[in-house]
Protein backbone atom coordinates (compact mmCIF):
# COMPACT_ATOMS: atom_id res chain seq x y z
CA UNK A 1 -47.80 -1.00 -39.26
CA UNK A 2 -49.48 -2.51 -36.79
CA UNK A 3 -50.03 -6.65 -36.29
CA UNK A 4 -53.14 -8.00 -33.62
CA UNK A 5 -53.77 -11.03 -32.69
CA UNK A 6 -56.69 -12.00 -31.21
CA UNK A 7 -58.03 -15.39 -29.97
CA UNK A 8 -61.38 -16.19 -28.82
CA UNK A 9 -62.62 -19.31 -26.49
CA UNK A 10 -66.09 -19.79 -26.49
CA UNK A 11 -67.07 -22.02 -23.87
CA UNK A 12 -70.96 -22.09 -23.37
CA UNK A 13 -71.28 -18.72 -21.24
CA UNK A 14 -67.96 -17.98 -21.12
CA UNK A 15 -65.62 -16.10 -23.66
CA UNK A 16 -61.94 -15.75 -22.74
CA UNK A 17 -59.83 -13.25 -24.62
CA UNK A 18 -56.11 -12.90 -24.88
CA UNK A 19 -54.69 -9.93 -26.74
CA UNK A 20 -51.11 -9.38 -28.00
CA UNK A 21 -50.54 -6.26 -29.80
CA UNK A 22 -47.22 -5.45 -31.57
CA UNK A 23 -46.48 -2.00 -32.49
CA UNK A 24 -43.52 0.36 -31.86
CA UNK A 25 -44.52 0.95 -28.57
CA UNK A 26 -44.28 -2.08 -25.85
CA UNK A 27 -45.85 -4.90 -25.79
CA UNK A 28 -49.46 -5.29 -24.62
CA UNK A 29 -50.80 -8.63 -23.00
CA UNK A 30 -54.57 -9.37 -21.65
CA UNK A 31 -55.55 -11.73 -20.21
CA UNK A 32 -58.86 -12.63 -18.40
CA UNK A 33 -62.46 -14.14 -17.78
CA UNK A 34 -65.27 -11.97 -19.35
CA UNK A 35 -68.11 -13.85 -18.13
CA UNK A 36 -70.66 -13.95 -20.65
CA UNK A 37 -69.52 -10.78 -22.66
CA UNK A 38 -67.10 -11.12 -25.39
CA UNK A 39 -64.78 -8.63 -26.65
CA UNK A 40 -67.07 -6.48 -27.45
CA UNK A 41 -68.11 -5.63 -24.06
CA UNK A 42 -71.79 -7.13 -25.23
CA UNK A 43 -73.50 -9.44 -22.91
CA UNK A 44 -75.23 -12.49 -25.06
CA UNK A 45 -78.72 -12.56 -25.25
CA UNK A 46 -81.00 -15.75 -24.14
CA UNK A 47 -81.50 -16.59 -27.55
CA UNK A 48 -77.86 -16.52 -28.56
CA UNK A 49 -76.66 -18.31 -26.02
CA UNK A 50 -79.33 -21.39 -26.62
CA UNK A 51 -78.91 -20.95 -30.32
CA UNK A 52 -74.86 -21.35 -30.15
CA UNK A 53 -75.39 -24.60 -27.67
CA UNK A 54 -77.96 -25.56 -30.39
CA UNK A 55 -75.12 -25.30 -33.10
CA UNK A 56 -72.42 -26.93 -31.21
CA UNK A 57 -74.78 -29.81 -30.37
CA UNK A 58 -75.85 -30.60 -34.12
CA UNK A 59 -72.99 -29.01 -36.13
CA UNK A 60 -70.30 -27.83 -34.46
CA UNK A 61 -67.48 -30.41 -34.75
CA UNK A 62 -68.27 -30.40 -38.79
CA UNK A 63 -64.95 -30.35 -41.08
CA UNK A 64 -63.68 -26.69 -41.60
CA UNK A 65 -63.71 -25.64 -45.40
CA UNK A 66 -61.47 -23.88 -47.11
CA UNK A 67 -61.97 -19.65 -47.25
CA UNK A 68 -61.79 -17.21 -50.04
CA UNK A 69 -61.66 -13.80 -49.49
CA UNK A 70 -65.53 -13.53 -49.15
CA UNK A 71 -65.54 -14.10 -45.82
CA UNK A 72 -64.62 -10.91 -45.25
CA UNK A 73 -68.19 -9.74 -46.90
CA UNK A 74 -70.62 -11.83 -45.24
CA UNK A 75 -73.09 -10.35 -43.55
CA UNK A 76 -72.88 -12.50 -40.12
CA UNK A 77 -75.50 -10.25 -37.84
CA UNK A 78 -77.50 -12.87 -35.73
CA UNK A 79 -75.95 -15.42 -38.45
CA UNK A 80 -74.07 -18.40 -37.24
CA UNK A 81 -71.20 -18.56 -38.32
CA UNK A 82 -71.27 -21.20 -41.31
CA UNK A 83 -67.40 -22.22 -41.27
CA UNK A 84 -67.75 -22.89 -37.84
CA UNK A 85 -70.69 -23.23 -36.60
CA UNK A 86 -70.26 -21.01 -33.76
CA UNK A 87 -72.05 -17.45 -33.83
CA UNK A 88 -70.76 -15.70 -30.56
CA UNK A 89 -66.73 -15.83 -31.97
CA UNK A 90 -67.59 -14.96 -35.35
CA UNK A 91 -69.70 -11.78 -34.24
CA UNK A 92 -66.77 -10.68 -31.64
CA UNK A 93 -64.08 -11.14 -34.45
CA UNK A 94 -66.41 -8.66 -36.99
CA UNK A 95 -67.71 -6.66 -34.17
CA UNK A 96 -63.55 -6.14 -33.34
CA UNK A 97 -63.09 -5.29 -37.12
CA UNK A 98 -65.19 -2.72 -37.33
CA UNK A 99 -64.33 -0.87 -34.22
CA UNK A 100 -60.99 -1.11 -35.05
CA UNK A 101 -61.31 1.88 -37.32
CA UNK A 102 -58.15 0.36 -39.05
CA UNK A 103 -57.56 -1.17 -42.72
CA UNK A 104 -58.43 -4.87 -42.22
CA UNK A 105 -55.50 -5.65 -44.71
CA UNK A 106 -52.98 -4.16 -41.90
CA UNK A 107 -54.97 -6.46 -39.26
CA UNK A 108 -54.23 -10.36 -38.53
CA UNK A 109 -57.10 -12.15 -36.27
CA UNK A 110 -57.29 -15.82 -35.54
CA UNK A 111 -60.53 -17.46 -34.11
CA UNK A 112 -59.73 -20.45 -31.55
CA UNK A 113 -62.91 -22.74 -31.99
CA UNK A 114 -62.95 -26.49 -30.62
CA UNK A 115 -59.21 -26.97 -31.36
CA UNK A 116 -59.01 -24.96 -35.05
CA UNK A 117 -57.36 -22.00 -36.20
CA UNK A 118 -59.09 -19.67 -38.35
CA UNK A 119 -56.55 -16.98 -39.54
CA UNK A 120 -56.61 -14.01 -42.08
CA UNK A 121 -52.95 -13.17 -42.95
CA UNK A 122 -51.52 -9.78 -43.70
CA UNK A 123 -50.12 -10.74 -47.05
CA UNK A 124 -53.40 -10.29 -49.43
CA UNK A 125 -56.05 -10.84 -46.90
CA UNK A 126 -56.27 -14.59 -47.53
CA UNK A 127 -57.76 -16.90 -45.11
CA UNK A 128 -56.22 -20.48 -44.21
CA UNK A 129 -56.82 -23.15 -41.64
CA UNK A 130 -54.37 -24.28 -38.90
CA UNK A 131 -54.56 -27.77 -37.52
CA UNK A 132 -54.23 -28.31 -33.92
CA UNK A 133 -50.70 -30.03 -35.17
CA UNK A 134 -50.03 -26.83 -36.26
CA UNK A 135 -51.29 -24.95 -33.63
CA UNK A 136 -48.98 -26.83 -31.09
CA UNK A 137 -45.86 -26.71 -33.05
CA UNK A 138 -46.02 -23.44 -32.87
CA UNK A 139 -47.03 -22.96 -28.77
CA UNK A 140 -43.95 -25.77 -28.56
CA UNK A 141 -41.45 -23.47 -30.51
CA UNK A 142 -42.34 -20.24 -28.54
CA UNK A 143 -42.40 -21.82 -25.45
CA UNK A 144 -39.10 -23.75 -26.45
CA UNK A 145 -37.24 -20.69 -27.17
CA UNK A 146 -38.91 -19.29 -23.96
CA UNK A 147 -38.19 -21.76 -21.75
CA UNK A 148 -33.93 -21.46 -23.10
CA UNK A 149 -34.10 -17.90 -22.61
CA UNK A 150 -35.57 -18.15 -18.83
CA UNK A 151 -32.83 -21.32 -18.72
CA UNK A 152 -29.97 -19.62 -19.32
CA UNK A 153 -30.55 -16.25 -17.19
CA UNK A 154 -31.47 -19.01 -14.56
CA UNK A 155 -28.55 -20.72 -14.90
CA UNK A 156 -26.56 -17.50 -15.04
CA UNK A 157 -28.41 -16.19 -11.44
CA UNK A 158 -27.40 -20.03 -10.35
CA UNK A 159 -23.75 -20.08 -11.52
CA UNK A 160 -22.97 -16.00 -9.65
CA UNK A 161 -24.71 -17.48 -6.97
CA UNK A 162 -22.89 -20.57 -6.50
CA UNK A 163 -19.66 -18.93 -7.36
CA UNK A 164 -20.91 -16.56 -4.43
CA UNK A 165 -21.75 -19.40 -2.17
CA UNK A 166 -18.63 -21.28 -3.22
CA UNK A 167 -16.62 -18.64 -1.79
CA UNK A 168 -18.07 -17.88 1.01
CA UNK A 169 -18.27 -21.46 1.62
CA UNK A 170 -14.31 -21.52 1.24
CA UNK A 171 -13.76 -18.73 3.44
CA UNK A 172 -15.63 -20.62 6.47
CA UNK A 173 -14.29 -23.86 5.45
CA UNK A 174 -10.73 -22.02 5.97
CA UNK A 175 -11.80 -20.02 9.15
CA UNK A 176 -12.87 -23.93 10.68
CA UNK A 177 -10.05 -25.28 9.40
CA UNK A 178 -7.53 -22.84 11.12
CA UNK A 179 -9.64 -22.74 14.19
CA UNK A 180 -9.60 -26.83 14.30
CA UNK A 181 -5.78 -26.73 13.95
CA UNK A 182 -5.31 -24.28 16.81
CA UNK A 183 -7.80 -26.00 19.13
CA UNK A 184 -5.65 -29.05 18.09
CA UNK A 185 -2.22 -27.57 18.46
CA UNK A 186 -3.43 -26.50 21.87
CA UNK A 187 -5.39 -28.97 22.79
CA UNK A 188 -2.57 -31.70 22.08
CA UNK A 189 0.08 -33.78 23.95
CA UNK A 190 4.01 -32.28 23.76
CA UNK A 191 7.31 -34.32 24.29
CA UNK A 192 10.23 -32.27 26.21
CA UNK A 193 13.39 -34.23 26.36
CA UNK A 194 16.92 -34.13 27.19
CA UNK A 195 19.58 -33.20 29.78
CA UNK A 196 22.47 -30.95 30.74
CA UNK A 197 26.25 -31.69 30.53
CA UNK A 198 26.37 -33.43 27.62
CA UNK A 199 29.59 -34.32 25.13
CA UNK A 200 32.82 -34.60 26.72
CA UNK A 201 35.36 -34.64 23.99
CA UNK A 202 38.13 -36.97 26.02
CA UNK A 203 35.35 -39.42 26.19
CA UNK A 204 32.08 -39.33 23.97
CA UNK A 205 31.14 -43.23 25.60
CA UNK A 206 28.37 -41.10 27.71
CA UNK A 207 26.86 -38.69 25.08
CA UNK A 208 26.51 -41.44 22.57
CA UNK A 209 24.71 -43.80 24.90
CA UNK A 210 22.53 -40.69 25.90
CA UNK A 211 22.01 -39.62 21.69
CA UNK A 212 20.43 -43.57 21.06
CA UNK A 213 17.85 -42.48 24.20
CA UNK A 214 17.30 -39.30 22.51
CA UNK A 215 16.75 -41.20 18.68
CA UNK A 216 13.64 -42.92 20.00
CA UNK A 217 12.00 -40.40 21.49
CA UNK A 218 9.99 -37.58 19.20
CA UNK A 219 9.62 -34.39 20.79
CA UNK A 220 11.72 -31.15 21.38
CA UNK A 221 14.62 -31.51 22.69
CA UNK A 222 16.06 -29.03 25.58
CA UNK A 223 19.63 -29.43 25.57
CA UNK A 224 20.42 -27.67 29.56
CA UNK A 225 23.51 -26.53 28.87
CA UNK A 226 27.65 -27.81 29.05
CA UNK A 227 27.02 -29.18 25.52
CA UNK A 228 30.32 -29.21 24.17
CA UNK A 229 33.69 -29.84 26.88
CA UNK A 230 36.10 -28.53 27.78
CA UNK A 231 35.75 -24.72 26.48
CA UNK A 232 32.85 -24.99 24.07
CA UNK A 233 35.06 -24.36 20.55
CA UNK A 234 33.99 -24.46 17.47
CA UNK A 235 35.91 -27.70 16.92
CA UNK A 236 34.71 -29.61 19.84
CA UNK A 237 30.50 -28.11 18.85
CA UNK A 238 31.63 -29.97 15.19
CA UNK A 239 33.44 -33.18 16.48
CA UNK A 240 32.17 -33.98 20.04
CA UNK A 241 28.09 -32.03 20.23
CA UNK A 242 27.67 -32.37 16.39
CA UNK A 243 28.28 -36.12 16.28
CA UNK A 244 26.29 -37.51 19.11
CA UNK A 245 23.29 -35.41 20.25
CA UNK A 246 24.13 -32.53 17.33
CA UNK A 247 22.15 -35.49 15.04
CA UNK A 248 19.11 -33.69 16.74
CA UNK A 249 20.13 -30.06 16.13
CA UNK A 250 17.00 -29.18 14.28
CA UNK A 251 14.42 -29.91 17.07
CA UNK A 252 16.87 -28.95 19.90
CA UNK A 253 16.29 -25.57 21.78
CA UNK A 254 19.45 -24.94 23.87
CA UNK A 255 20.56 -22.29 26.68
CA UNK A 256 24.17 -21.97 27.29
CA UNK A 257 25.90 -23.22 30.59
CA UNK A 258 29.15 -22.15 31.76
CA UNK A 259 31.68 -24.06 29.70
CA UNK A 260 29.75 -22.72 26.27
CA UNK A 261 31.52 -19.22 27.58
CA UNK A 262 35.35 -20.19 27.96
CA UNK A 263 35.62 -19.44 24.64
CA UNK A 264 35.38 -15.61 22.94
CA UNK A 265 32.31 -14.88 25.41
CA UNK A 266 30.27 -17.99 23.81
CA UNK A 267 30.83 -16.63 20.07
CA UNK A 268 31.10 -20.34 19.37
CA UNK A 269 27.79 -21.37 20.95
CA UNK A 270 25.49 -18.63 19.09
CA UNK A 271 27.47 -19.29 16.10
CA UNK A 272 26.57 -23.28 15.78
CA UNK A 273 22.99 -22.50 16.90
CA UNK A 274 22.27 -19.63 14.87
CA UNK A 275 18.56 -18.38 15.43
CA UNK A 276 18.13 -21.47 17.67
CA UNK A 277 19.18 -20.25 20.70
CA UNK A 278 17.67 -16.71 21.14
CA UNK A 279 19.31 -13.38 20.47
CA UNK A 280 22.66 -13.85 19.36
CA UNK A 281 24.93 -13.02 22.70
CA UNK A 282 21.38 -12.32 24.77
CA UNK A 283 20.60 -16.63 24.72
CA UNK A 284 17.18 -16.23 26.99
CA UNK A 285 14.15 -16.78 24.85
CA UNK A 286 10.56 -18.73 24.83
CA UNK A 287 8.45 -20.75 22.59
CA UNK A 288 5.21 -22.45 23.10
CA UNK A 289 3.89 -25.96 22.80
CA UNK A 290 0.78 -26.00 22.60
CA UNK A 291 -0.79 -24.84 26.39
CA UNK A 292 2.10 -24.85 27.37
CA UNK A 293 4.79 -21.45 27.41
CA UNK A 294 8.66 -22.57 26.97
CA UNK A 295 10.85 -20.48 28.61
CA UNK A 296 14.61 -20.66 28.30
CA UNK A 297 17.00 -18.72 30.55
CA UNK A 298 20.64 -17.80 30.74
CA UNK A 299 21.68 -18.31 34.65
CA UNK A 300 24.99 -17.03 33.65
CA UNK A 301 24.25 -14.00 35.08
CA UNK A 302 27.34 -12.56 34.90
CA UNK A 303 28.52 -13.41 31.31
CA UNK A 304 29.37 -10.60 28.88
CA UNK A 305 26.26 -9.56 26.72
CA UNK A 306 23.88 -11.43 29.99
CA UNK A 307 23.60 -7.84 32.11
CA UNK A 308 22.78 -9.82 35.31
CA UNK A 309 19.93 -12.02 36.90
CA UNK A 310 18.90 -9.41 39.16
CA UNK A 311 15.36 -7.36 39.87
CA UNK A 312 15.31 -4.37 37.43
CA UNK A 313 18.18 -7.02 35.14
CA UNK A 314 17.36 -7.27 30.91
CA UNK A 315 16.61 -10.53 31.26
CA UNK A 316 14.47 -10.07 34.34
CA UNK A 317 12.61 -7.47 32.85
CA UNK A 318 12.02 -9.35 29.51
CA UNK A 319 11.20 -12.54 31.72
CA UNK A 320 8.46 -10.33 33.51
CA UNK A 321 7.20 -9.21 30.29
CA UNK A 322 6.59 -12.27 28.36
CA UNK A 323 5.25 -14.24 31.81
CA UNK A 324 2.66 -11.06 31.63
CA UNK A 325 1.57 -11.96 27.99
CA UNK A 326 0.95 -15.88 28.97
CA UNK A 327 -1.31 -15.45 31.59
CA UNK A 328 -3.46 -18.39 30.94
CA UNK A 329 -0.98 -20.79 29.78
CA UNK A 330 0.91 -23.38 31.74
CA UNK A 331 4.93 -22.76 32.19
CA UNK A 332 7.68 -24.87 31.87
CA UNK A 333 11.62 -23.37 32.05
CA UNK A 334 14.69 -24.31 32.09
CA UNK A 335 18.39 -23.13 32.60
CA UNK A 336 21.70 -24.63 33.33
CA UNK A 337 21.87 -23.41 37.07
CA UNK A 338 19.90 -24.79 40.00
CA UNK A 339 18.42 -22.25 42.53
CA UNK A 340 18.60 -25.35 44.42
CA UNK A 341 20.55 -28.53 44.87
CA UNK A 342 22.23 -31.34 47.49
CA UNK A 343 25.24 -31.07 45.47
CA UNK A 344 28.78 -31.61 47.55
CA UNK A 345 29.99 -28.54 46.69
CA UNK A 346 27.33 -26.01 47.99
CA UNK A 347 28.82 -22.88 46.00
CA UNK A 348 28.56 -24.74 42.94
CA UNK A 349 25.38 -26.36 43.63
CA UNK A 350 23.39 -23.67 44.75
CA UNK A 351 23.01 -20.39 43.06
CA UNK A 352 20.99 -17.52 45.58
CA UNK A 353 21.47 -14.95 42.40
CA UNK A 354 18.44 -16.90 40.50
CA UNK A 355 15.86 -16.16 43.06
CA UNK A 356 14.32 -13.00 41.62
CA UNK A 357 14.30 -15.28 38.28
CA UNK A 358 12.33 -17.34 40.05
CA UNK A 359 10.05 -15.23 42.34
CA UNK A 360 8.64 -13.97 38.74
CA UNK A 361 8.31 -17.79 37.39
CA UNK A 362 6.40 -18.24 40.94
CA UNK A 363 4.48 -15.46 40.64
CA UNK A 364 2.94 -16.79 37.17
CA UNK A 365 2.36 -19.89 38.73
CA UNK A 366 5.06 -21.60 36.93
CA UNK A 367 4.71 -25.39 37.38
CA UNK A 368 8.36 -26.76 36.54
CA UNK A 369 12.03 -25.64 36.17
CA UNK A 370 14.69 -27.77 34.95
CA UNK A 371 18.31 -27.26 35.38
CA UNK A 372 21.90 -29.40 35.02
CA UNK A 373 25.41 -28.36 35.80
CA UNK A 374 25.47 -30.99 38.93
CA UNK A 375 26.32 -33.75 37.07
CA UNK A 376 23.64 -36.07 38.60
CA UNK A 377 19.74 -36.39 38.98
CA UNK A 378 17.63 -34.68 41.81
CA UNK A 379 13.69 -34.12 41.87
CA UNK A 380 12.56 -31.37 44.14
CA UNK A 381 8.74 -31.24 45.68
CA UNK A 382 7.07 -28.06 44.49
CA UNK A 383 8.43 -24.85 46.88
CA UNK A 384 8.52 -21.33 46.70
CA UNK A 385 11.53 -19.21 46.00
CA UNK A 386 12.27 -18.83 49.52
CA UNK A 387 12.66 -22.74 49.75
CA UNK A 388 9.45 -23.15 52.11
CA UNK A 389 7.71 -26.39 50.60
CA UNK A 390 4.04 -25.65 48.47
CA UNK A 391 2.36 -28.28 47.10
CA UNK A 392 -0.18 -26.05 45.68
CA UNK A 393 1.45 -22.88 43.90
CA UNK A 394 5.18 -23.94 44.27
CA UNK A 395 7.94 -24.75 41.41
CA UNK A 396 8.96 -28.49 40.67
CA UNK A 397 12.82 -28.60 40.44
CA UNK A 398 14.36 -31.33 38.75
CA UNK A 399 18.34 -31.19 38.22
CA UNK A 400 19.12 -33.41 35.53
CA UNK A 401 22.64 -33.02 34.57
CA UNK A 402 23.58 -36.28 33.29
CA UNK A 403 23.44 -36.09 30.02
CA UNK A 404 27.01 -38.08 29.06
CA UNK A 405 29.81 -35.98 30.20
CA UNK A 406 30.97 -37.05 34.14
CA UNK A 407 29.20 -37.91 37.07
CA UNK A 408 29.87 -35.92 40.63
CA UNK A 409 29.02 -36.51 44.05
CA UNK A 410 25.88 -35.65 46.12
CA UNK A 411 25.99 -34.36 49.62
CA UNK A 412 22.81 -34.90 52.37
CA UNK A 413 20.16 -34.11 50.32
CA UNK A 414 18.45 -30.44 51.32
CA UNK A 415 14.65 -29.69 52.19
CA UNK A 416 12.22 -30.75 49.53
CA UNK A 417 14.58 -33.12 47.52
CA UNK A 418 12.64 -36.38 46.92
CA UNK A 419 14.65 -38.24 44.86
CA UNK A 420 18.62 -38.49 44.27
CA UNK A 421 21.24 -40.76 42.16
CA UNK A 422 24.84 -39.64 40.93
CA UNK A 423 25.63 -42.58 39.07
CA UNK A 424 23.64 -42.50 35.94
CA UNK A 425 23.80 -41.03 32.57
CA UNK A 426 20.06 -40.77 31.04
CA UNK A 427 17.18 -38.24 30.06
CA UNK A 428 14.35 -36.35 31.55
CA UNK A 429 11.56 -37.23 29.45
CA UNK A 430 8.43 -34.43 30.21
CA UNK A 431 5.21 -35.51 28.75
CA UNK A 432 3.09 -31.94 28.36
CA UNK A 433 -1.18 -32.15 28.38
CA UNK A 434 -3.45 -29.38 28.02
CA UNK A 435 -3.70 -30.12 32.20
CA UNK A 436 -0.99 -31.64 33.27
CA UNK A 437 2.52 -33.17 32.68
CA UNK A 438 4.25 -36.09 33.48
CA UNK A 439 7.86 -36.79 33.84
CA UNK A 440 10.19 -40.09 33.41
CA UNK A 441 14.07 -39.87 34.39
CA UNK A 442 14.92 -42.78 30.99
CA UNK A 443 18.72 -44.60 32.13
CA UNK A 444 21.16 -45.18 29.29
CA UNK A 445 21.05 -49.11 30.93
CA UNK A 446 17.74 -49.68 30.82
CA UNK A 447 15.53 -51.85 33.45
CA UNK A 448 18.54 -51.80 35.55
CA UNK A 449 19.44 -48.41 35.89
CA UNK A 450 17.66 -46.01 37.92
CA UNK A 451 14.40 -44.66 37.48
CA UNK A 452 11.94 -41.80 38.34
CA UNK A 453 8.44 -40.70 37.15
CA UNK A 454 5.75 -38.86 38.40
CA UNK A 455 2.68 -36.18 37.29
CA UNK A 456 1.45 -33.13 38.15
CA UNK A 457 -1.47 -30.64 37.59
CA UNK A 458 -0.70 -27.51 35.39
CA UNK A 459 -1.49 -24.61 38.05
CA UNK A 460 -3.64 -22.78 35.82
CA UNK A 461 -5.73 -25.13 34.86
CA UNK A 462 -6.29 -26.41 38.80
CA UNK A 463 -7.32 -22.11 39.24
CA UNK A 464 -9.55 -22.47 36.48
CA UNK A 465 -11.44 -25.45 37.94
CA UNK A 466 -11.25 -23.97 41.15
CA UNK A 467 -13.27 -20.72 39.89
């Protein structure tokens, strides 16, 4: 069966139609302006069109009467339309009838006149009235049900895109977020701090004074080797190191110095440091802070497990490599032996089988070295491996090995040494920019003791501005 609805607007010369047919096949909508033809495809005559103003004028707003089923008989040919008062609707509705070729009793039409609804259901042919109260609670239902329908596949496109957006949003949000914290983390300020020649087990007056320094500062500390006296046992790592500067252990990156190996080839060392101090019987290894590259070397060259200092040595080679994959950063190391030093004793202050160590630290335009094992404090200008002074690509030395244990005599100071005292205990405290560093020699007696400080420019970043 097959249901039609048609509705008419007659507006003086103007008859809009809108069709909705329901069948089994899809839905058919039209919609349109059909100037002054109706759906019949007839245009109105002169005389209709002044006879219909005629009736709306004098008539046309009349109350609608109730309908029997003899509407359906009237002859309404050039008639107007006595229900309404409207002859152009009436004649499109019959006209539409009869072309229809289809029992009326299967049809449903409804005639749209001046706010009314004329219907003729499908149950018995009857005809009714619909107020406009009607009419609109029925246009507000539909469109209700409508408008939640388009709502919730709207909402549904909304919520897969958000949850779309959302992510994506998250991803970038994490992307910025681990960017920021690397520009941070390299863009930040880093503490080095500490000494060489540290706890002394006869005496442990030194390494505690040296520990309360160490307490107040934050940073990493760089403990330069002689940590634990006389032979570096496990007992005197627990009882002398562990109790003063061992407090620090877990932000302390040590090397080993000479003493660490008088006992069992330094098993006792790598065995209180653990993953601390660099491949277990190997002890050179590097770490970054921020801009800055760490390196940390083993000067006993000659120590079982070492393989030598030399061009063409382990640790030379590995020190080549990893200087190779830090091109752009700037490089701070450190070691227990001084290339260079005015120590009294020349073969135990100066140590020729470091240079090739060094000439690859120069050659990366490496901007400090630190060192201890001459139990006193000397600052170096920058200089080459060769010992010629240069201010612009050379290595800052600075022997600081007073960290608690003894003090021992200086002899004339050698070229480049700038500043000298053997009679202090204290820290080197080396204050690391993205630029440029800083250090401060910090005495265990405060304002009295002796004191050192000075800056310097990061050579990469002076080649960089440079360029």
């Amino acid at each position: 069966m097959k249901s039609q609805l048609v509705i008419f607007e007659a507006c003086e010369h103007k008859c809009f139609v809108l069709s909705l047919i329901w069948a089994q096949n899809p839905v058919s909508l039209v919609v349109g302006p059909t100037g002054n033809r109706c759906s019949t495809g007839k245009r109105l005559s002169p005389k209709l069109r002044k006879q219909t103003r005629r009736e709306r004028r004098d008539g046309g707003e009349a109350a609608l009467p109730q309908l029997d089923n003899q509407f359906e008989k009237k002859k309404l040919k050039n008639e107007p339309n006595k229900v309404t008062g409207y002859t152009t609707p009436t004649r499109a509705i019959r006209s539409r009838r009869s072309r229809s070729g289809k029992d009326r009793s299967a049809e449903g039409d409804v005639l749209l006149c001046r706010g009314w609804w004329i219907a003729k259901r499908v149950n018995g042919g009857e005809l009714r009235f619909l107020t406009a109260t009607e009419k609109s609670f029925g246009w507000v239902v539909a469109s209700g049900v409508l408008v939640c329908g388009l709502t919730l596949v709207w909402a549904g496109l909304i919520s897969a895109a958000g949850q779309r957006l959302d992510t994506q949003q998250s991803a970038n949000t994490e992307q910025k977020t681990n960017a920021a914290k690397l520009a941070k983390s390299r863009a930040g300020t880093y503490v080095l701090v500490g000494a060489g020649d540290i706890a002394g087990c006869s005496s442990l007056e030194g390494a505690a004074a040296t520990a309360k320094l160490i307490e107040k500062i934050p940073g990493t500390v760089f403990a330069a080797g002689d940590l634990a006296y006389e032979r570096g046992t496990p007992e005197e790592f627990s009882k002398c190191y562990g109790t003063t500067w061992g407090r620090f252990k877990d932000r302390t990156r040590p090397i080993p110095g000479n003493h660490e190996y008088n006992s069992a080839n330094g098993l006792a060392y790598f065995g209180y440091w653990g993953e601390r101090a660099g491949p277990r019987g190997k002890g050179f290894y590097s770490y970054d802070l921020g801009n800055w590259h760490v390196v940390a070397l083993n000067t006993n060259c000659d120590a079982p497990g070492v393989g030598g200092c030399g061009a063409g040595s382990e640790q030379e080679r590995w020190l080549r490599e990893d200087l190779a994959a830090h091109p752009k950063s700037c490089i701070v190391a450190y070691g227990h032996h001084a290339l260079y030093s005015s120590g009294l004793l020349k073969k135990h202050a100066v140590h020729p089988e470091l240079r090739d160590l060094w000439r690859d630290l120069y050659e990366a335009h490496a901007d400090l070295m630190l060192a201890g094992h001459e139990h006193s404090y000397e600052r170096f200008a920058p200089q080459d491996p060769d010992g010629n002074a240069d201010l612009e690509s050379g290595i800052r030395e600075i022997v600081v090995g007073t960290g608690g244990r003894s003090h021992s005599p200086l002899g004339p100071p050698v070229p480049n040494s700038e500043a000298r005292n053997a009679d202090t205990f204290g820290v080197l405290k080396v204050t690391l920019s993205p630029e440029k560093y800083s250090w401060e020699f910090i005495p265990v007696n405060g304002e009295n003791g002796f004191h050192d400080a000075g800056e310097g420019t990061c050579h990469v970043a002076k080649d960089v501005k440079q360029k």
